[in-house]
Protein backbone atom coordinates (compact mmCIF):
# COMPACT_ATOMS: atom_id res chain seq x y z
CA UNK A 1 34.60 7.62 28.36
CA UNK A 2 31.43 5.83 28.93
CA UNK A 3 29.48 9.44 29.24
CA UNK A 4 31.05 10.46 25.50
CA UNK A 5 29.86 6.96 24.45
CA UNK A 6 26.28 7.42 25.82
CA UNK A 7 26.14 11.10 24.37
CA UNK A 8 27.22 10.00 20.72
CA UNK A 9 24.41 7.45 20.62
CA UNK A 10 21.76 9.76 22.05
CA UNK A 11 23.06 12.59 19.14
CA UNK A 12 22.99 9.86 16.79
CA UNK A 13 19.27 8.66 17.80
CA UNK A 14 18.26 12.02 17.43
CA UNK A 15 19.95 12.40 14.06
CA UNK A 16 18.10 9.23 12.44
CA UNK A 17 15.11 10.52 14.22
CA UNK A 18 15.19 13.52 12.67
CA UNK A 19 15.51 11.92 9.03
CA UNK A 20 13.32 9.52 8.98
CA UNK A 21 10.56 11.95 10.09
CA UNK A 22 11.19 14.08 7.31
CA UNK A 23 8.28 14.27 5.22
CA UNK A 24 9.55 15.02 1.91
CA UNK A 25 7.40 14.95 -1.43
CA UNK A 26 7.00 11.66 -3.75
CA UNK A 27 7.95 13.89 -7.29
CA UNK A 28 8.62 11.61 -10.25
CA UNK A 29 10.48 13.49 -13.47
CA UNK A 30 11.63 10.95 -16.29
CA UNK A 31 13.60 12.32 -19.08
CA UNK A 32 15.53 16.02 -20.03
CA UNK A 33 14.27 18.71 -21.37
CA UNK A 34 16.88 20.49 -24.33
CA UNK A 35 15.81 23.39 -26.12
CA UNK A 36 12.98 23.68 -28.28
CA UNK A 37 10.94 21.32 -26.49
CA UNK A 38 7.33 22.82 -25.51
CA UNK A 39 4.96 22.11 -22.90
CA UNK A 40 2.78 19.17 -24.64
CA UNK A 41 0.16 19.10 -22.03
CA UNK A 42 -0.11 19.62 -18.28
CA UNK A 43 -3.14 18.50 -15.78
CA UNK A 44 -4.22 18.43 -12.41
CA UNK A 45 -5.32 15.53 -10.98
CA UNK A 46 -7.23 15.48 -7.55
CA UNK A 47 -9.14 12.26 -6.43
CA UNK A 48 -10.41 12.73 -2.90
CA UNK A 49 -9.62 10.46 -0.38
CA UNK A 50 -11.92 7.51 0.90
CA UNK A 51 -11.55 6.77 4.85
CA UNK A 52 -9.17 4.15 5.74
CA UNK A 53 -8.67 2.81 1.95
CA UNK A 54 -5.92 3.09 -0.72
CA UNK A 55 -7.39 5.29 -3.94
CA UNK A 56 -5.76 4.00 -6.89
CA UNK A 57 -5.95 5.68 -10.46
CA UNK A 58 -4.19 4.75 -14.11
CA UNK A 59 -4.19 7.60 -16.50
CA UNK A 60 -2.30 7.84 -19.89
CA UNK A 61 -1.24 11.35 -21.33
CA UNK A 62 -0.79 11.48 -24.99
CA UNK A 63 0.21 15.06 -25.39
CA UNK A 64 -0.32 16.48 -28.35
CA UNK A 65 -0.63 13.31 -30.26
CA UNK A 66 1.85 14.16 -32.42
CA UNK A 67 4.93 14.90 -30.58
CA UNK A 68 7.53 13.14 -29.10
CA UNK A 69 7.66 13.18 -25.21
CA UNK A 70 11.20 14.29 -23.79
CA UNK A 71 10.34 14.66 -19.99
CA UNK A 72 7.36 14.03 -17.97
CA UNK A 73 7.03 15.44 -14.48
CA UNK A 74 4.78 13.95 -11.93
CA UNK A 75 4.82 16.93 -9.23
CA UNK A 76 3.04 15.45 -5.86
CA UNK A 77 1.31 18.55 -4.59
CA UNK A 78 1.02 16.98 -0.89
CA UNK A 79 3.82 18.03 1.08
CA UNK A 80 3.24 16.63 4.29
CA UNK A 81 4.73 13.48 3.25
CA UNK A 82 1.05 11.62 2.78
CA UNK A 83 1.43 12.08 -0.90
CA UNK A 84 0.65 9.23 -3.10
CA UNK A 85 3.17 7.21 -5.64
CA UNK A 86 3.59 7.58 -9.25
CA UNK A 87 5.05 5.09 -11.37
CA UNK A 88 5.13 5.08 -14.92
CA UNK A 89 3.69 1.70 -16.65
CA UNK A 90 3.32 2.31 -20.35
CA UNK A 91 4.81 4.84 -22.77
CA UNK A 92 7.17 7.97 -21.79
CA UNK A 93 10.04 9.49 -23.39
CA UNK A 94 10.82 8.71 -26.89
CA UNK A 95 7.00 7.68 -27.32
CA UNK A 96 4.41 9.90 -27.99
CA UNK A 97 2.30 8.87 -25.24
CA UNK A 98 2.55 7.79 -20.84
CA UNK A 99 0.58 5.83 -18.56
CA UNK A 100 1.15 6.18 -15.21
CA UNK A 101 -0.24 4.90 -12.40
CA UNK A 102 -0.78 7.14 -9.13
CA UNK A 103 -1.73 5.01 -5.27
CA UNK A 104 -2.42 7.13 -2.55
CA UNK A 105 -0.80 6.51 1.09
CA UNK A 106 -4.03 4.66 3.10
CA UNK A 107 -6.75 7.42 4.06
CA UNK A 108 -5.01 9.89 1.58
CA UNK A 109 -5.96 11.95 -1.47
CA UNK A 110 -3.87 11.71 -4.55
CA UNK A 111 -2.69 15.16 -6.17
CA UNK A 112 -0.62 15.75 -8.25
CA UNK A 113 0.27 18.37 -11.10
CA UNK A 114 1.38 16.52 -14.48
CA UNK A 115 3.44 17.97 -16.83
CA UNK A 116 4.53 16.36 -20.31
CA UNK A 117 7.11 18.17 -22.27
CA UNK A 118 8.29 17.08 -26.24
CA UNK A 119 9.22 18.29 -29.61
């Protein structure tokens, strides 16, 4: 009894283990797409990393300044799981413009592949 006991809390040790090492991307998508909507504007954004410091940058996407945003996608292109954060501040769907700001993990680049869609 005591050797099943030990054994289920070594597989479940390993199990949380195992999940909180996975590394798994920091993607942010806000809104639906339908049909008819269009890609409004997309970007890459790459600012290099600075040794042992946070990089922080605020951008605002307005599209094609007429449209009205449906989705925005915020694709983190580092996959290791030292991808930075998006969070959207200002704006998004329903407005015609976004502002999001992106903070890289400490000693990390931020890049990231933005994507605004609308109608």
């Amino acid at each position: 009894m005591a050797s099943s006991r030990l054994l289920f809390a070594v597989l479940l040790a390993a199990s949380v283990a195992v999940v909180l090492s996975a590394k798994v991307p920091k993607d942010l998508i806000v809104g639906s797409r339908i049909p008819g909507d269009h890609l409004l504007q997309r970007e890459f954004l790459k600012v290099p990393s600075k040794i042992l410091q946070v990089v922080k940058e605020r951008k605002t996407y307005t599209g094609d300044n007429y449209s009205k945003i449906t989705q925005v996608r915020l694709l983190d292109q580092n996959k290791n799981g030292n991808g930075a954060t998006a969070i959207i501040v200002n704006g998004g769907p329903g407005l015609s413009y976004v502002t999001v700001d992106f903070k890289s993990v400490r000693g990390h680049s931020i890049d990231f592949i933005i994507e605004i869609y609308g109608r």
